[in-house]
PDB file of N, CA and C in Angstrom:
ATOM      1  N   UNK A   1     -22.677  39.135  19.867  1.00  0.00           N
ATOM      2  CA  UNK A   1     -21.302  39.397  20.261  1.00  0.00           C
ATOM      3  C   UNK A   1     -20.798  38.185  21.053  1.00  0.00           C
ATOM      4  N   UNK A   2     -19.712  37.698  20.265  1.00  0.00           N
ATOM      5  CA  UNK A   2     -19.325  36.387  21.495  1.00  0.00           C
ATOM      6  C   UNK A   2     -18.604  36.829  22.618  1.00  0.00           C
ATOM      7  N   UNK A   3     -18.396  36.033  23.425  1.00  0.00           N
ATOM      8  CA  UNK A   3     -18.766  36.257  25.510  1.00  0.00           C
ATOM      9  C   UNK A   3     -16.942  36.488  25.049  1.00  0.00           C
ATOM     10  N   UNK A   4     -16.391  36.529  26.042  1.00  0.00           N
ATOM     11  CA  UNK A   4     -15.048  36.572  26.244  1.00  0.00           C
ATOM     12  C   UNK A   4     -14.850  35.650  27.317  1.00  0.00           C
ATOM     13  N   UNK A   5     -13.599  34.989  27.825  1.00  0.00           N
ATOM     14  CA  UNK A   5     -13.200  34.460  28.885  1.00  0.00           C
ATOM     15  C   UNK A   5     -12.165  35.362  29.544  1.00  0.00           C
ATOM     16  N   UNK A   6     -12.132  34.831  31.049  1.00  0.00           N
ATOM     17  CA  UNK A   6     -11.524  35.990  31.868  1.00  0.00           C
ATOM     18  C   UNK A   6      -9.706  36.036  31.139  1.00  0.00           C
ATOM     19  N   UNK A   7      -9.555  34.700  30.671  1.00  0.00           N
ATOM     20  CA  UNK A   7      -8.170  34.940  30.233  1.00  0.00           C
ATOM     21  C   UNK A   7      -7.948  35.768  29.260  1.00  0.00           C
ATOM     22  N   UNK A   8      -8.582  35.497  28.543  1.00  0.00           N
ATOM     23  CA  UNK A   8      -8.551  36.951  27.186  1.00  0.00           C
ATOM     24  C   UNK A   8      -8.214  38.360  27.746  1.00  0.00           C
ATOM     25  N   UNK A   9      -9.628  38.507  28.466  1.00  0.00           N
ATOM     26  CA  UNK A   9     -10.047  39.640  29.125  1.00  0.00           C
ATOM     27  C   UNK A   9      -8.622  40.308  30.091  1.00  0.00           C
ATOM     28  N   UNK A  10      -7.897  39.287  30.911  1.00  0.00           N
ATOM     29  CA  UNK A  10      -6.649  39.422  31.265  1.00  0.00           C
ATOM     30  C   UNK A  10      -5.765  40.041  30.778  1.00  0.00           C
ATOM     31  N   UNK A  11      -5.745  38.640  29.761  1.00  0.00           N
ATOM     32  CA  UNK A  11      -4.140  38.741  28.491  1.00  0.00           C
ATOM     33  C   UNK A  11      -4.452  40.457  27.508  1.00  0.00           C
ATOM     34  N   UNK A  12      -6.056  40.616  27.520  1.00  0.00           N
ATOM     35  CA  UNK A  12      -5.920  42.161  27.073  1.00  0.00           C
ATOM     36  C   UNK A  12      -5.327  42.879  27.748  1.00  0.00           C
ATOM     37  N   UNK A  13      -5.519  43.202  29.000  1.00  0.00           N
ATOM     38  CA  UNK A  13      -4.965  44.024  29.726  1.00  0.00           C
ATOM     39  C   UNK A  13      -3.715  44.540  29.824  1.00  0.00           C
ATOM     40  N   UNK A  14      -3.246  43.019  30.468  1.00  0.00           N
ATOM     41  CA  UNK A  14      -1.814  42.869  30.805  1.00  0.00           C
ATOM     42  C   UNK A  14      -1.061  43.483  29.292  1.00  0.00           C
ATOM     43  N   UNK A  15      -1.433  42.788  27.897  1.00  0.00           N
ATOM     44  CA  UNK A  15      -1.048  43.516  26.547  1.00  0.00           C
ATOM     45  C   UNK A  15      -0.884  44.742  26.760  1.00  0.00           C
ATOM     46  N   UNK A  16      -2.174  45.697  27.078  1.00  0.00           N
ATOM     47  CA  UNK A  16      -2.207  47.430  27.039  1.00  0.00           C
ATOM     48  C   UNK A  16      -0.749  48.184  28.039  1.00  0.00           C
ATOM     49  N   UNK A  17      -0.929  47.288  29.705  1.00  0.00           N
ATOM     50  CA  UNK A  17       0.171  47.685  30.403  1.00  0.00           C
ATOM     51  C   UNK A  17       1.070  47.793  29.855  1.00  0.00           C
ATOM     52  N   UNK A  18       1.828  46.571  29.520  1.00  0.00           N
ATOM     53  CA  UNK A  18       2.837  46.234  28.896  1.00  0.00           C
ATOM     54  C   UNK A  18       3.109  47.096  27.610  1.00  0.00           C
ATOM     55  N   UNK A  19       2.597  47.509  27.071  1.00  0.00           N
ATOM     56  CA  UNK A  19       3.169  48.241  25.883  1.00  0.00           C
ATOM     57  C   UNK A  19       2.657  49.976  26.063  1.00  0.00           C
ATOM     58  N   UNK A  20       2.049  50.198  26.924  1.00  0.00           N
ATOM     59  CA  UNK A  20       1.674  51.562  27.436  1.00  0.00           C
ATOM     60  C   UNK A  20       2.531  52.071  28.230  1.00  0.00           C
ATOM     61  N   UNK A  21       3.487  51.197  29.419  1.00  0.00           N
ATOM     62  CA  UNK A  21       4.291  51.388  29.914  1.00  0.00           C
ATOM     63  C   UNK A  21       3.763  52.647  31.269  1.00  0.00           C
ATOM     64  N   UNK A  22       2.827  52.290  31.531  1.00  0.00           N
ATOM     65  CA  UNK A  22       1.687  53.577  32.162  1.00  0.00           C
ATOM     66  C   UNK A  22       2.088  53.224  33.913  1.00  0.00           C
ATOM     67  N   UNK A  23       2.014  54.424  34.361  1.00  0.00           N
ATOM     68  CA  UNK A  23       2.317  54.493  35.883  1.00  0.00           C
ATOM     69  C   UNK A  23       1.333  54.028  36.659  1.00  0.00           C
ATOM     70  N   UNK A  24       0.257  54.386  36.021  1.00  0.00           N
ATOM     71  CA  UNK A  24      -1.361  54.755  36.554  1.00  0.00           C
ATOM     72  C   UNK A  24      -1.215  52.952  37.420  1.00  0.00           C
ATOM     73  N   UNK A  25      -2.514  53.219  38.376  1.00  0.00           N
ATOM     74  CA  UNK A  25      -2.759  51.856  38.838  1.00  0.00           C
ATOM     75  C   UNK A  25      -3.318  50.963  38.019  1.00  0.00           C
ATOM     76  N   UNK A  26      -2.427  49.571  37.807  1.00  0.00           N
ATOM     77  CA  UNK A  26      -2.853  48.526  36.754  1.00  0.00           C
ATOM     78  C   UNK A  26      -4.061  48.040  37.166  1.00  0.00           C
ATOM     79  N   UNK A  27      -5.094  48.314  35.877  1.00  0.00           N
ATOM     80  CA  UNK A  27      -6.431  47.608  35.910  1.00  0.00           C
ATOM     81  C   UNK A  27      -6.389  46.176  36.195  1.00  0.00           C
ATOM     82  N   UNK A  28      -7.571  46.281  36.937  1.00  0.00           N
ATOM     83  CA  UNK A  28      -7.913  44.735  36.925  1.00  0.00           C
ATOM     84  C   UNK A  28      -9.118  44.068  36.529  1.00  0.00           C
ATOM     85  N   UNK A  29      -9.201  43.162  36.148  1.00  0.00           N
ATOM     86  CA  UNK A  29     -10.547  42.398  35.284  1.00  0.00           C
ATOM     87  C   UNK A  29     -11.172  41.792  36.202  1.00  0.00           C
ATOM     88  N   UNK A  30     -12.520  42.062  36.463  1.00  0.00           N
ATOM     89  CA  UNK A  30     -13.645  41.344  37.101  1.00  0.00           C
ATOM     90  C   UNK A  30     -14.484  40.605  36.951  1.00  0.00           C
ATOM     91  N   UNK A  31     -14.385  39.565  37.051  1.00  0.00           N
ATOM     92  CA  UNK A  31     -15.550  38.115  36.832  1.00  0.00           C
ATOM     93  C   UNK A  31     -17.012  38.399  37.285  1.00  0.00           C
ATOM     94  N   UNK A  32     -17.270  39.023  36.171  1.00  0.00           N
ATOM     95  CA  UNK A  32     -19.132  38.955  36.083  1.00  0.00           C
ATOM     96  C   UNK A  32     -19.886  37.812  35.546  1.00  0.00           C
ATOM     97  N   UNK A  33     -19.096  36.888  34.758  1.00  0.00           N
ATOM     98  CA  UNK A  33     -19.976  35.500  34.452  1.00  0.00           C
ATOM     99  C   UNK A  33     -20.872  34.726  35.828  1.00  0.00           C
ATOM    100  N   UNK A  34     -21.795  34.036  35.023  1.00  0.00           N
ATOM    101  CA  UNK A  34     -22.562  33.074  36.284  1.00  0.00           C
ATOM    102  C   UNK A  34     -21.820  31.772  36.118  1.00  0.00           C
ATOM    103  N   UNK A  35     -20.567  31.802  35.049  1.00  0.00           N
ATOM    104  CA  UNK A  35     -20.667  30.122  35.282  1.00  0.00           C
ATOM    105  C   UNK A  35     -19.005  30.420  35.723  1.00  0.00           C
ATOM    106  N   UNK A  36     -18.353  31.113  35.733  1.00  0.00           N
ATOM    107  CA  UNK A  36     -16.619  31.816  36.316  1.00  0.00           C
ATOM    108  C   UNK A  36     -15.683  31.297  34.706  1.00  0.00           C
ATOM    109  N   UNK A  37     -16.433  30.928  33.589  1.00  0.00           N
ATOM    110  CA  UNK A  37     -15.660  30.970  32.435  1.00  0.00           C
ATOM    111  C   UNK A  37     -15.858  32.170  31.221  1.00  0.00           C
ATOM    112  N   UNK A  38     -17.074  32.827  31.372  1.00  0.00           N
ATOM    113  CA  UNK A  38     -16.896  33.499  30.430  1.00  0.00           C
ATOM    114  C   UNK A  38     -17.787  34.802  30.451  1.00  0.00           C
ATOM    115  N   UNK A  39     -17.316  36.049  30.152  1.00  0.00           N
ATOM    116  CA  UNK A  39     -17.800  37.147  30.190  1.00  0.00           C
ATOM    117  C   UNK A  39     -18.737  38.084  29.302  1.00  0.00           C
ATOM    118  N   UNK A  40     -19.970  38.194  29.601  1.00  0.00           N
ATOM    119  CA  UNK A  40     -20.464  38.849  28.604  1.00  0.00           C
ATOM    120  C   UNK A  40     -20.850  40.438  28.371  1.00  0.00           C
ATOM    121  N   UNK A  41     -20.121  41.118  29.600  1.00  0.00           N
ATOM    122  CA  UNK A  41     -20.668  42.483  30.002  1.00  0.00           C
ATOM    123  C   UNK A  41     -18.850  42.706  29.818  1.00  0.00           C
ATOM    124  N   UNK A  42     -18.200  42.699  30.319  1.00  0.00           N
ATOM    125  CA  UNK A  42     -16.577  42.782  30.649  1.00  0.00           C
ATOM    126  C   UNK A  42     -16.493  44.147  31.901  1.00  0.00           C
ATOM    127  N   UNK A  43     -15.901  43.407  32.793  1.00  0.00           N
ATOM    128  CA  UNK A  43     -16.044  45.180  33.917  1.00  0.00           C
ATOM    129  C   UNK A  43     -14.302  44.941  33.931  1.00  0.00           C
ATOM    130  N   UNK A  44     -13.613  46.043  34.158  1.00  0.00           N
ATOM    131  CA  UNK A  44     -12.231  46.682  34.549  1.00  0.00           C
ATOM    132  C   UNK A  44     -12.390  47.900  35.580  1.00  0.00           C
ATOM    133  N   UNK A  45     -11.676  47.183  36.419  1.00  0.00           N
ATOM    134  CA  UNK A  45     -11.774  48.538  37.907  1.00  0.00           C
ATOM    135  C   UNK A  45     -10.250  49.062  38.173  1.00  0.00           C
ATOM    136  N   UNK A  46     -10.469  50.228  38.089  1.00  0.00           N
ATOM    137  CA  UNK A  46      -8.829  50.705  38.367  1.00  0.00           C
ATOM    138  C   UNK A  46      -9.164  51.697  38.936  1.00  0.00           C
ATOM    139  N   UNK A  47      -8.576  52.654  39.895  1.00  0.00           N
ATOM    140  CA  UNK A  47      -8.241  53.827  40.575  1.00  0.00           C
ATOM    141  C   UNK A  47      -7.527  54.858  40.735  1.00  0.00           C
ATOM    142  N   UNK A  48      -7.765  56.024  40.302  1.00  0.00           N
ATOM    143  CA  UNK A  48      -6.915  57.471  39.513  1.00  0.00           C
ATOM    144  C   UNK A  48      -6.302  57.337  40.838  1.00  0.00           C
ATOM    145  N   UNK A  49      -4.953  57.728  40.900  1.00  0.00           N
ATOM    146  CA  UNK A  49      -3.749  57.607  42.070  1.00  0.00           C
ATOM    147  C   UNK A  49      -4.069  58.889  42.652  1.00  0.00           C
ATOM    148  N   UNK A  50      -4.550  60.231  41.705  1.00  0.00           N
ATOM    149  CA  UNK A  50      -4.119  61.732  41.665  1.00  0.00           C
ATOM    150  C   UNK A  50      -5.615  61.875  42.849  1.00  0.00           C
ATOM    151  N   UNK A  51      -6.532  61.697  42.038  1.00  0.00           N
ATOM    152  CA  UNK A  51      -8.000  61.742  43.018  1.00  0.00           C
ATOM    153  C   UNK A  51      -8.491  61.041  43.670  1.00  0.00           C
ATOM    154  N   UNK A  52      -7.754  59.288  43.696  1.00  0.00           N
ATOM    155  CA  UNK A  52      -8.425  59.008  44.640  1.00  0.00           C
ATOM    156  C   UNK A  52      -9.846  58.101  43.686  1.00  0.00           C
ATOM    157  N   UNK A  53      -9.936  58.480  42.540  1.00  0.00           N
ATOM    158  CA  UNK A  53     -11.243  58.195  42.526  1.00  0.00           C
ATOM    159  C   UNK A  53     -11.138  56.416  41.626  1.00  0.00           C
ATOM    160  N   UNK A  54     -12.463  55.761  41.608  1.00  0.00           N
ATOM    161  CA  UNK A  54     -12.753  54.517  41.215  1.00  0.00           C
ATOM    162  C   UNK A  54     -13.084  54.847  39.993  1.00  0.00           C
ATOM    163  N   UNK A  55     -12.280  53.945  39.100  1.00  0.00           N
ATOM    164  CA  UNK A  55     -13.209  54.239  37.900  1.00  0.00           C
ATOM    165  C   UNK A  55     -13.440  52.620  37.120  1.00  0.00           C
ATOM    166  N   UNK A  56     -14.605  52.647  36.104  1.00  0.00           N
ATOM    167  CA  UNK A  56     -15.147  51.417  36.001  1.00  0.00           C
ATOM    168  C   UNK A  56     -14.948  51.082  34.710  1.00  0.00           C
ATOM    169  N   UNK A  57     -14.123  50.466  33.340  1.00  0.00           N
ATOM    170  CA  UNK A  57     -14.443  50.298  32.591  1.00  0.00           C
ATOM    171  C   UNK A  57     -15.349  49.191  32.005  1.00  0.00           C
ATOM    172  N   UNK A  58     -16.945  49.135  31.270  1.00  0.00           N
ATOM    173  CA  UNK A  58     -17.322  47.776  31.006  1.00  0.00           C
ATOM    174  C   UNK A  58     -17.679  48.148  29.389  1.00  0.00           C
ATOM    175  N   UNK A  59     -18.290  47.234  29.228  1.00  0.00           N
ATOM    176  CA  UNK A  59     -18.975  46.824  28.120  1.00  0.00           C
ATOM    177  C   UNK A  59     -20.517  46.088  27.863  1.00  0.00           C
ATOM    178  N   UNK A  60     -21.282  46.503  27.625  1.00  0.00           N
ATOM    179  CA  UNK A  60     -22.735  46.532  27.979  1.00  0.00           C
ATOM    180  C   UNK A  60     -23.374  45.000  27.477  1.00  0.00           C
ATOM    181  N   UNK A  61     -24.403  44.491  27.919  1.00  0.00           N
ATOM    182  CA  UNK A  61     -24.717  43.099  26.842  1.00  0.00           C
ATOM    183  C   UNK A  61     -25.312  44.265  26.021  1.00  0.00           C
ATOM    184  N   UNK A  62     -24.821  42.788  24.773  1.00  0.00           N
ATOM    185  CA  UNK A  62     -25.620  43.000  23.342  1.00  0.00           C
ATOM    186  C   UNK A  62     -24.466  43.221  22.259  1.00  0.00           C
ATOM    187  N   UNK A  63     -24.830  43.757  21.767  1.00  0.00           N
ATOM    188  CA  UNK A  63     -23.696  43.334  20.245  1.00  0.00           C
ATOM    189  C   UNK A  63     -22.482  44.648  19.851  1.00  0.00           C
ATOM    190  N   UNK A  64     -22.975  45.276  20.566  1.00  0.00           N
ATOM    191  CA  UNK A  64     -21.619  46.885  20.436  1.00  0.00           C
ATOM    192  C   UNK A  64     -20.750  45.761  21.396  1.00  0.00           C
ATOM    193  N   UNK A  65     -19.390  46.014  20.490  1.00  0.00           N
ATOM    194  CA  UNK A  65     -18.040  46.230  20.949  1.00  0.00           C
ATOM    195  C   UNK A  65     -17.130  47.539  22.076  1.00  0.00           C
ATOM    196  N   UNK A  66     -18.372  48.439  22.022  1.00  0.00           N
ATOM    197  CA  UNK A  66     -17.870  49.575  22.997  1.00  0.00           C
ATOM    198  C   UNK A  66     -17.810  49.788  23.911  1.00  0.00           C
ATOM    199  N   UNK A  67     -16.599  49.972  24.652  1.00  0.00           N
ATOM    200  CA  UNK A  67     -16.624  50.022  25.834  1.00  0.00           C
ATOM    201  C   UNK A  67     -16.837  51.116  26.781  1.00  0.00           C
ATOM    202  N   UNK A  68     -17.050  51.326  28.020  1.00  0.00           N
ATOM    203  CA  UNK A  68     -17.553  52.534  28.337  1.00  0.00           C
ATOM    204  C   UNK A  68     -16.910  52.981  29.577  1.00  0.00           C
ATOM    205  N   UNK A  69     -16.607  54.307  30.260  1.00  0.00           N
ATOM    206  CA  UNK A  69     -15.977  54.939  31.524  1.00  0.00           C
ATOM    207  C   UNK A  69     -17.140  54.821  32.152  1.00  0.00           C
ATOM    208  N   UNK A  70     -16.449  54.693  33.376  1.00  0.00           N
ATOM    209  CA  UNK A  70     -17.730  55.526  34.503  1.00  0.00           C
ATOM    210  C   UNK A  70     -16.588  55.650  35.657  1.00  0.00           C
ATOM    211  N   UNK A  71     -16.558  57.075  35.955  1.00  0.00           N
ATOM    212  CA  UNK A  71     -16.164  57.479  37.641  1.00  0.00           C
ATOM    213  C   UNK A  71     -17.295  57.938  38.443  1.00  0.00           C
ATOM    214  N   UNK A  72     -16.589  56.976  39.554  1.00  0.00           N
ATOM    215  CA  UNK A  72     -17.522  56.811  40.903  1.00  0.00           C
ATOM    216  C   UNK A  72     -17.751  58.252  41.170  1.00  0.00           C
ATOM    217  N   UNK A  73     -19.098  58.534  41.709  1.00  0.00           N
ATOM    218  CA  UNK A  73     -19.314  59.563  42.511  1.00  0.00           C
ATOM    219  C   UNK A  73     -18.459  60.237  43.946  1.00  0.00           C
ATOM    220  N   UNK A  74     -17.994  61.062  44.382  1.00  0.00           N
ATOM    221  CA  UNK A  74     -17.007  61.865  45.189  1.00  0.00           C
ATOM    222  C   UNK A  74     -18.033  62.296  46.106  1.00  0.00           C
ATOM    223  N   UNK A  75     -17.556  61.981  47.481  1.00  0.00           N
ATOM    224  CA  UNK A  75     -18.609  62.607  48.346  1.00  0.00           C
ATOM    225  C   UNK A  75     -18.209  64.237  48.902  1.00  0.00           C
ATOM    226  N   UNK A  76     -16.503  64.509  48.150  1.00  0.00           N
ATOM    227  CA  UNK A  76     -16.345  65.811  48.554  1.00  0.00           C
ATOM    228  C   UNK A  76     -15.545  66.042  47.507  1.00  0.00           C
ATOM    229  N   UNK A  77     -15.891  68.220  47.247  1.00  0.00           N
ATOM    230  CA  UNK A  77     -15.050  68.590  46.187  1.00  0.00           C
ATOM    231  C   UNK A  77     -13.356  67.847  46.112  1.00  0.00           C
ATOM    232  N   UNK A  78     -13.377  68.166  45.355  1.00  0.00           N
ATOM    233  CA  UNK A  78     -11.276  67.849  45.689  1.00  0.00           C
ATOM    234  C   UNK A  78     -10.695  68.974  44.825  1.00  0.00           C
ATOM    235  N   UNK A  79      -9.504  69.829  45.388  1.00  0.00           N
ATOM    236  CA  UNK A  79      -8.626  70.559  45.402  1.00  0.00           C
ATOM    237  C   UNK A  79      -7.693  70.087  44.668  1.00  0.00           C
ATOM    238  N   UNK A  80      -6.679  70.980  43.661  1.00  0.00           N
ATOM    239  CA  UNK A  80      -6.092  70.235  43.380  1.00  0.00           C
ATOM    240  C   UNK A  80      -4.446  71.039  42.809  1.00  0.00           C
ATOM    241  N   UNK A  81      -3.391  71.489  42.540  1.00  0.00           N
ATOM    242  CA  UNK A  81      -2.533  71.839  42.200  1.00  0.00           C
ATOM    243  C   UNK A  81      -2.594  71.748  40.677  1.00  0.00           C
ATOM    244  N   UNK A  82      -1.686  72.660  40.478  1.00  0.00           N
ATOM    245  CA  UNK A  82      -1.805  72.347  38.672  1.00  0.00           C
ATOM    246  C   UNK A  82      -0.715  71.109  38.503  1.00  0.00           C
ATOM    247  N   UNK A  83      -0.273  71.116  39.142  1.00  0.00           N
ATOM    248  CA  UNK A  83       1.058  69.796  39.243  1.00  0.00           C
ATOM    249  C   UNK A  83       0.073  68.362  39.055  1.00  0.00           C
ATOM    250  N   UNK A  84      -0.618  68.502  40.078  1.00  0.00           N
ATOM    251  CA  UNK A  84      -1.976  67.515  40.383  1.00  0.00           C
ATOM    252  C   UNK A  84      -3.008  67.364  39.226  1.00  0.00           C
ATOM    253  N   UNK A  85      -3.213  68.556  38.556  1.00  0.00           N
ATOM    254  CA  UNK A  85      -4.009  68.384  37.695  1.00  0.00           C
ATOM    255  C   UNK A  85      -3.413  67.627  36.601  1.00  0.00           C
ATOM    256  N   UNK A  86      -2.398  68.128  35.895  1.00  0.00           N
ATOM    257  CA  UNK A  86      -1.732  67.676  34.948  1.00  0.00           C
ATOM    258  C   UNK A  86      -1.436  65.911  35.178  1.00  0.00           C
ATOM    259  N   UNK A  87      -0.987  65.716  36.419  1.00  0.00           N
ATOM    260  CA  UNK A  87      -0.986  63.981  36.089  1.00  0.00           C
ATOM    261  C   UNK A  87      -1.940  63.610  36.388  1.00  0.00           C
ATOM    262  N   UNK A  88      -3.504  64.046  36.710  1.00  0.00           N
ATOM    263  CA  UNK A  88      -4.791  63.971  37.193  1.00  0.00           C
ATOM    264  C   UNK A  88      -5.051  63.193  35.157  1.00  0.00           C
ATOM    265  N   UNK A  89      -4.496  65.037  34.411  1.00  0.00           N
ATOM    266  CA  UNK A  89      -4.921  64.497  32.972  1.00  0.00           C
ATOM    267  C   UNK A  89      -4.259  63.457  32.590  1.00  0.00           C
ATOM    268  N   UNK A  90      -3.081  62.676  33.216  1.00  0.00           N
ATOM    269  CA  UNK A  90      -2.162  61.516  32.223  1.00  0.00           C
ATOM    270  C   UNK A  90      -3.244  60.768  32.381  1.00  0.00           C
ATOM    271  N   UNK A  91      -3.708  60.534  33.728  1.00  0.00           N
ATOM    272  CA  UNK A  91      -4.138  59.243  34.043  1.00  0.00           C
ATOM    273  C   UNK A  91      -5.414  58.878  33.309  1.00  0.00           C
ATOM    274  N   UNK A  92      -6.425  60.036  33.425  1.00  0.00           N
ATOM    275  CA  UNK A  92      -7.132  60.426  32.579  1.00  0.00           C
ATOM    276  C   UNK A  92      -7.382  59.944  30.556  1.00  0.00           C
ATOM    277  N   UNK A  93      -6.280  60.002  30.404  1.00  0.00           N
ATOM    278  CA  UNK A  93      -5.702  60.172  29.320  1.00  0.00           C
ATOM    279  C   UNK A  93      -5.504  58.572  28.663  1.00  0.00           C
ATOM    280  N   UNK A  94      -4.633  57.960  29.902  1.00  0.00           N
ATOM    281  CA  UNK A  94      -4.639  56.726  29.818  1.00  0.00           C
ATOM    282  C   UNK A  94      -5.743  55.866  30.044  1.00  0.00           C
ATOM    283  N   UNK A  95      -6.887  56.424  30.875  1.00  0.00           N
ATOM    284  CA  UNK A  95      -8.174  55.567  30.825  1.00  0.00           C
ATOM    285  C   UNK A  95      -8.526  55.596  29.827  1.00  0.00           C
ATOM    286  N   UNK A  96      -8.678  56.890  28.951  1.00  0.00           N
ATOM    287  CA  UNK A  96      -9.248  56.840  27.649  1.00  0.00           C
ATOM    288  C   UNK A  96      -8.487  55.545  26.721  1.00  0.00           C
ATOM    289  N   UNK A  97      -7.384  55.807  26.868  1.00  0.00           N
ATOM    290  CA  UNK A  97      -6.750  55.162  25.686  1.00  0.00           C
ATOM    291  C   UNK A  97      -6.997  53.110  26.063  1.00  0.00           C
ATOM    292  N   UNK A  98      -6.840  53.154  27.169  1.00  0.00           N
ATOM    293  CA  UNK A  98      -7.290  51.392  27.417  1.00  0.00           C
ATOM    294  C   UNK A  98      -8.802  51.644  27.216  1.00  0.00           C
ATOM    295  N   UNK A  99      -9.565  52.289  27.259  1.00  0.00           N
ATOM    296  CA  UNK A  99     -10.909  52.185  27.187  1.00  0.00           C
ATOM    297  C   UNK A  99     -10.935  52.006  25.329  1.00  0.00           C
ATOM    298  N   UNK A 100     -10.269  52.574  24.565  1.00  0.00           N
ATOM    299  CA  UNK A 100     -10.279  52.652  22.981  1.00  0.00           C
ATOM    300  C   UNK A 100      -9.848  50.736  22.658  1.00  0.00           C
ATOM    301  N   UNK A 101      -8.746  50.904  23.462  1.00  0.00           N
ATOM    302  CA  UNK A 101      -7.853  48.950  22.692  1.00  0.00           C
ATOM    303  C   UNK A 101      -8.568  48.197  23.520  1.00  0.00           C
ATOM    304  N   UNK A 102      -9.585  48.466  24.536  1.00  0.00           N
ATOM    305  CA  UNK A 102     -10.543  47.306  24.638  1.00  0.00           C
ATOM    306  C   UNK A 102     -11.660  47.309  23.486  1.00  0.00           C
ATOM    307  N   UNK A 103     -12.376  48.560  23.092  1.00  0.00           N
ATOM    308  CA  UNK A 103     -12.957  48.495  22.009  1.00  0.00           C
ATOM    309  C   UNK A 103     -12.444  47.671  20.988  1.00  0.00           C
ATOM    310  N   UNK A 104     -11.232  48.138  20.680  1.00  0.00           N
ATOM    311  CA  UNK A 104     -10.784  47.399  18.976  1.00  0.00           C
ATOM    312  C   UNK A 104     -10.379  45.970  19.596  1.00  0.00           C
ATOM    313  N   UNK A 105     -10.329  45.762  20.604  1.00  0.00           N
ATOM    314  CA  UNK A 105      -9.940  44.109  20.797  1.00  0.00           C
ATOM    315  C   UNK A 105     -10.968  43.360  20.523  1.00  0.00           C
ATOM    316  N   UNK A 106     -12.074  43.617  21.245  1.00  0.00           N
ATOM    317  CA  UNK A 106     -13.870  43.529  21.128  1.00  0.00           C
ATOM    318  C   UNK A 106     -14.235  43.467  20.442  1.00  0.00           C
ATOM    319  N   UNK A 107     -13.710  44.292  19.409  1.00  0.00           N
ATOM    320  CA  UNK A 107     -14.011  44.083  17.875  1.00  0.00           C
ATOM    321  C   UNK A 107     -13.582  43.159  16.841  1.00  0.00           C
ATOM    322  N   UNK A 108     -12.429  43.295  16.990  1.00  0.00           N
ATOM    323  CA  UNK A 108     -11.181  42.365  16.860  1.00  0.00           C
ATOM    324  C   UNK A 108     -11.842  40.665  17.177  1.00  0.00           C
ATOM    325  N   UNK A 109     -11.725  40.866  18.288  1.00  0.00           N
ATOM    326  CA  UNK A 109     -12.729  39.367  18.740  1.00  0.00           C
ATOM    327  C   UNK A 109     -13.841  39.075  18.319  1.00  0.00           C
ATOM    328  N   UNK A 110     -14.830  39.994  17.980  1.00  0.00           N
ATOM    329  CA  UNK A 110     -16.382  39.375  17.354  1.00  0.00           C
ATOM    330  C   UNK A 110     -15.511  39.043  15.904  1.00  0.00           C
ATOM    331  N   UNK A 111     -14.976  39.903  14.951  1.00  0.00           N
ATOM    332  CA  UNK A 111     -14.893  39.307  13.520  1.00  0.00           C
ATOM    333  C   UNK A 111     -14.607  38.186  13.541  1.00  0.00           C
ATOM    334  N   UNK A 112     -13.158  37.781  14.405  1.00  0.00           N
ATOM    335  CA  UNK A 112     -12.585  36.525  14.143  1.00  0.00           C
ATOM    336  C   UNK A 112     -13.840  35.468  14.785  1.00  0.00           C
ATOM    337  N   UNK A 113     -14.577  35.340  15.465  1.00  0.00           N
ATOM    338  CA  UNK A 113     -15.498  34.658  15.831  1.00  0.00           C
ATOM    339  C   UNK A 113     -16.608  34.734  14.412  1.00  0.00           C
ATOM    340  N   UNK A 114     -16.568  35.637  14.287  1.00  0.00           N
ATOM    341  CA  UNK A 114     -17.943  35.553  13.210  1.00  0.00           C
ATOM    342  C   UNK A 114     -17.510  34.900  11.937  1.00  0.00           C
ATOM    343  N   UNK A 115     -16.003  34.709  11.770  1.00  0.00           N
ATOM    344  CA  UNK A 115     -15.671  33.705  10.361  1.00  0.00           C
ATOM    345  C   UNK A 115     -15.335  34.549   9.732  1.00  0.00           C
TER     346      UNK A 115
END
């Protein structure tokens, strides 16, 4: 799988905002390279507004294009309104969906690399 650079990794992002038009807090891309040009794991950290909570999108070494969720562990239940819940699910909703167009970008990016 070829590495990505943080600008890509960016210019993805900023792409998804921009045409998602999403309230949620705009992800941001994190420089995991050892040399600060190019990425081979990809991490995205953003934070559900509704809970409070961290959530992590990356992409693993090795040759899958897939990218993966992870929310941080909560050190206490949380309560919540159905008002709360419901934009709990947008946001939700919207992690999924940037978690999918980093996949197909990923993907997108190995073909054109592979010729």
């Amino acid at each position: 799988m070829p590495r990505l650079t943080m600008d890509e990794l960016t210019g993805w992002i900023d792409e998804f905002h921009t045409s998602e038009q999403v309230d949620a807090a705009a992800p941001q891309a994190v420089d995991t390279s050892w040399d600060e040009t190019t990425v081979d794991t990809g991490l995205v950290v953003l934070r559900l507004e509704t809970s409070g909570t961290e959530v992590y999108l990356r992409r693993k070494i090795g040759g899958s294009p897939e990218w993966t969720v992870t929310f941080e562990a909560r050190e206490h239940a949380a309560e919540a309104t159905s008002a709360q819940v419901t934009a709990l699910a947008a946001e939700v909703s919207a992690v999924a969906r940037l978690c999918s167009f980093l996949s197909e970008r990923t993907a997108e990016h190995a073909r054109l690399r592979a010729g």
